[in-house]
N, C-alpha and C. Protein backbone atom coordinates (compact mmCIF):
# COMPACT_ATOMS: atom_id res chain seq x y z
N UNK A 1 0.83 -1.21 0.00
CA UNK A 1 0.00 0.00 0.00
C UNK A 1 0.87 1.26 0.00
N UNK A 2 2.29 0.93 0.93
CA UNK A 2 2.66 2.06 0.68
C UNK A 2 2.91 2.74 -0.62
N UNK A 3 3.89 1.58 -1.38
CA UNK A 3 4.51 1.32 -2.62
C UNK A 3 3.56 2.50 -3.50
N UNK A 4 2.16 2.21 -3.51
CA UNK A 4 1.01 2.74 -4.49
C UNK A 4 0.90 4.20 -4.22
N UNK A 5 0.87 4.35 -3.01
CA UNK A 5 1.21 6.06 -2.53
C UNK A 5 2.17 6.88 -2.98
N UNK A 6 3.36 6.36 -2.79
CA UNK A 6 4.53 6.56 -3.33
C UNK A 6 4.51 6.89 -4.78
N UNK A 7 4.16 5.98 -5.46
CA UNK A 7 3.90 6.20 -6.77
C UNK A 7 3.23 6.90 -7.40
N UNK A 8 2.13 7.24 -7.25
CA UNK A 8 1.47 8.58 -6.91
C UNK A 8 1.93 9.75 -6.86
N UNK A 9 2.60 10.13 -6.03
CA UNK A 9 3.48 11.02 -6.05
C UNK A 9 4.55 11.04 -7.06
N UNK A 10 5.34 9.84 -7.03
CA UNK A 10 6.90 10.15 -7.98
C UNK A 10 6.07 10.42 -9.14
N UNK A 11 5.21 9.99 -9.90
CA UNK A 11 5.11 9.79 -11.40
C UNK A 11 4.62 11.04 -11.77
N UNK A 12 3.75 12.03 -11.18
CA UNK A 12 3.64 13.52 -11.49
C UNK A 12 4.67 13.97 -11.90
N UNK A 13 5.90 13.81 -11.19
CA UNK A 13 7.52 14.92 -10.82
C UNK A 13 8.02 14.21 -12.19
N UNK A 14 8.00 12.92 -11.93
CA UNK A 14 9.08 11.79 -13.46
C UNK A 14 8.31 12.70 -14.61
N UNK A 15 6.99 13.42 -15.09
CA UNK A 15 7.03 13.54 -16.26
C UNK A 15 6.85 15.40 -16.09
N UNK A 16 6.90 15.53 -14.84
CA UNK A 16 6.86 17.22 -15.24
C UNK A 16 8.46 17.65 -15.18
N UNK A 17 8.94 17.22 -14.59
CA UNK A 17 10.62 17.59 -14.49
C UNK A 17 11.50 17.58 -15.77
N UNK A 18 11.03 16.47 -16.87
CA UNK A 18 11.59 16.61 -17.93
C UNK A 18 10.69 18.10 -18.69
N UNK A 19 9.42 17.80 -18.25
CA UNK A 19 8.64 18.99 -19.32
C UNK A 19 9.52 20.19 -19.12
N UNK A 20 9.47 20.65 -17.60
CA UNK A 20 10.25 22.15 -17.33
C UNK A 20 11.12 22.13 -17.81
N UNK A 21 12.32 21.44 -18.10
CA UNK A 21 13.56 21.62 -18.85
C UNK A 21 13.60 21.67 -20.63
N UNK A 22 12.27 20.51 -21.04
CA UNK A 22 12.38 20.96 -22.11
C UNK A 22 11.68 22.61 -22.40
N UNK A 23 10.67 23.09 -21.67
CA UNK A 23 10.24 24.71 -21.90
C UNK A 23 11.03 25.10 -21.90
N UNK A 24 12.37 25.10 -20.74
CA UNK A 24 13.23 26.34 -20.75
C UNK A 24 14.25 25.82 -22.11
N UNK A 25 14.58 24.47 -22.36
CA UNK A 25 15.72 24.51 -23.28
C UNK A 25 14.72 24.84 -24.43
N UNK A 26 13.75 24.94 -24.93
CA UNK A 26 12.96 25.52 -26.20
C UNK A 26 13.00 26.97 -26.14
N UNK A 27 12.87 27.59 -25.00
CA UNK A 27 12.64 28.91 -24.84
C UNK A 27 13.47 29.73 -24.60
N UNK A 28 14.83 28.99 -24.26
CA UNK A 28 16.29 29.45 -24.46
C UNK A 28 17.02 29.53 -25.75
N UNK A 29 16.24 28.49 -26.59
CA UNK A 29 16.79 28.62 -28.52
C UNK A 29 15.88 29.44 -29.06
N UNK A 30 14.32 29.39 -28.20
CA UNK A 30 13.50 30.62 -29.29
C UNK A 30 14.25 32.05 -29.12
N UNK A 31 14.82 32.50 -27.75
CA UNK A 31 14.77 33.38 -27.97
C UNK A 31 16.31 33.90 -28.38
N UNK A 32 17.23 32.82 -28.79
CA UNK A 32 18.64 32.89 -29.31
C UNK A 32 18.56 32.94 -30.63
N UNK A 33 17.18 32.25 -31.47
CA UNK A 33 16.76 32.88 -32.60
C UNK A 33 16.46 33.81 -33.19
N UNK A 34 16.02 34.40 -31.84
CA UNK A 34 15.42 35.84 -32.69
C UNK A 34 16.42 36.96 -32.47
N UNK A 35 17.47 36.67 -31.14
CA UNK A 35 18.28 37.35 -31.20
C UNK A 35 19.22 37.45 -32.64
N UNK A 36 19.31 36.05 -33.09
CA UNK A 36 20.00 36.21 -34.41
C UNK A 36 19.69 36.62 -35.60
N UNK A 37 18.26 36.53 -35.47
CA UNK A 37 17.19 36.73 -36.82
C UNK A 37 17.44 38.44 -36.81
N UNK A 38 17.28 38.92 -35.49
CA UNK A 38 17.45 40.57 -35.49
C UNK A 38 18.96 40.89 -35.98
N UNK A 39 19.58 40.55 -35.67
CA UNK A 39 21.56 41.14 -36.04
C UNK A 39 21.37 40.42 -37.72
N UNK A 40 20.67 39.43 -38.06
CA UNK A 40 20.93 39.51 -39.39
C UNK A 40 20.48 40.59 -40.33
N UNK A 41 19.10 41.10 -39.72
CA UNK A 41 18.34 42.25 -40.47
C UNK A 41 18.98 43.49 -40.39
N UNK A 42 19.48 43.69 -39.27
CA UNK A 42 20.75 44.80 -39.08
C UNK A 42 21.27 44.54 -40.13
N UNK A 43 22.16 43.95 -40.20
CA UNK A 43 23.38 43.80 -41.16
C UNK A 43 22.88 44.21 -42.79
């Protein structure tokens, strides 16, 4: 019984912990894109 409790808990964190990292690593290249997309239009 405990086991099932437990599990419960971990398996929320096991699939949101990867999500948050992939937002920030997506949202760390979106916005390294546009930083580049802008210095190209400069140029």
């Amino acid at each position: 019984m405990n086991f099932a409790i437990m599990t419960v808990f971990i398996i929320p964190f096991y699939i949101a912990i990867p999500a948050i990292i992939l937002y920030f690593v997506i949202k760390f290249a979106v916005k390294n894109a546009m930083k580049e997309l802008k210095q190209e239009n400069n140029l």
